[in-house]
Protein backbone atom coordinates (compact mmCIF):
# COMPACT_ATOMS: atom_id res chain seq x y z
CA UNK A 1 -58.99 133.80 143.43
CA UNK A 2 -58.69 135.91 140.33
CA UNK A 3 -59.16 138.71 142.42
CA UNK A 4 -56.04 138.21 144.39
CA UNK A 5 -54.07 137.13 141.03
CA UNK A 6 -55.32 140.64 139.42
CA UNK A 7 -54.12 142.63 142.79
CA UNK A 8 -50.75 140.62 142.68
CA UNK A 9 -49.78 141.05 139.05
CA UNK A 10 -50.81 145.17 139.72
CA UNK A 11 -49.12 145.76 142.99
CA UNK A 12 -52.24 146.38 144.55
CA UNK A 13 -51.96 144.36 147.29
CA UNK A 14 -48.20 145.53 148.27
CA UNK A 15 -49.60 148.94 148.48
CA UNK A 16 -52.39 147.86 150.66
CA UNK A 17 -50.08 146.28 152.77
CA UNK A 18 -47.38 148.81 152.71
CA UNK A 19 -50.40 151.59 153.62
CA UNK A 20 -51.36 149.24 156.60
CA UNK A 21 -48.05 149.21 158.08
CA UNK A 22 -47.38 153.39 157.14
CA UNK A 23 -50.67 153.57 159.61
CA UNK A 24 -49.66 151.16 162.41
CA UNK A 25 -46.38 153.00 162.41
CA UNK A 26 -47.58 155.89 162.78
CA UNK A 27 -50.33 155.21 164.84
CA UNK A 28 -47.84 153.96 167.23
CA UNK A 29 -45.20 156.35 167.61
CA UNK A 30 -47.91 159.27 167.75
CA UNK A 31 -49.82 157.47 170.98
CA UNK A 32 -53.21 159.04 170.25
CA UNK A 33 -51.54 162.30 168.63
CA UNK A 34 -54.75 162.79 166.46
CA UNK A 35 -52.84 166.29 164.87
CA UNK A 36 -49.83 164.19 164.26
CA UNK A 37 -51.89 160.78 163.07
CA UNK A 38 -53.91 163.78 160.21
CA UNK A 39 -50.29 164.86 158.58
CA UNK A 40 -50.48 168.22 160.94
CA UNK A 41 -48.71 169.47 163.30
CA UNK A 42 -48.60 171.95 166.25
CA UNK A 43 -45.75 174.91 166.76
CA UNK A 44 -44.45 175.12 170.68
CA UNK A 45 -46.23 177.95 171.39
CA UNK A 46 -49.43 176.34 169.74
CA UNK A 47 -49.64 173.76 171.72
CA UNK A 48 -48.69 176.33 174.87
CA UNK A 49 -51.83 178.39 174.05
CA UNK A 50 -54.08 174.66 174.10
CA UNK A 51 -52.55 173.81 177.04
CA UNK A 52 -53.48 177.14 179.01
CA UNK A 53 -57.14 176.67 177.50
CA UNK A 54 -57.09 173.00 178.77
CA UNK A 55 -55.85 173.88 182.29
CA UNK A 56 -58.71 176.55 182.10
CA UNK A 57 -61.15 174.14 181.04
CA UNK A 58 -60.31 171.72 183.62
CA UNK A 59 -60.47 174.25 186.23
CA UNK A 60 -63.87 175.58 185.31
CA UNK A 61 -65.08 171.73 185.25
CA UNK A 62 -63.54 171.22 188.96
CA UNK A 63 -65.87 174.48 189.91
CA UNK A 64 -69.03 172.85 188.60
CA UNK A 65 -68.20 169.22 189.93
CA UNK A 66 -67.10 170.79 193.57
CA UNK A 67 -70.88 172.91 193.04
């Protein structure tokens, strides 16, 4: 009980609250952007160069699995 007067009279519980809903925000708009959800972020070609390692990947993986 004091606990939660203390965190009222301080504004510690509005920024808990406000920090909650930053990270459901973002964590919804991002859908599973883990870059994006960390503060980062990627440059076109960036994510072009992953993309062509991906596609790699997933074609070496298809080799094995067909094996």
């Amino acid at each position: 009980m004091l606990r939660r007067l203390f965190e009222y009279l301080t504004l510690a519980d509005y920024d808990a609250a406000n920090e909650q809903a930053n990270r459901k925000i973002v964590a919804r708009f991002t859908r599973g952007n883990i870059y994006l959800k960390n503060g980062l972020y990627m440059t076109r070609s960036a994510m072009d160069a992953q993309s062509e390692r991906g596609g790699r990947a997933v074609a070496r993986l298809q080799k094995k699995v067909a094996s």
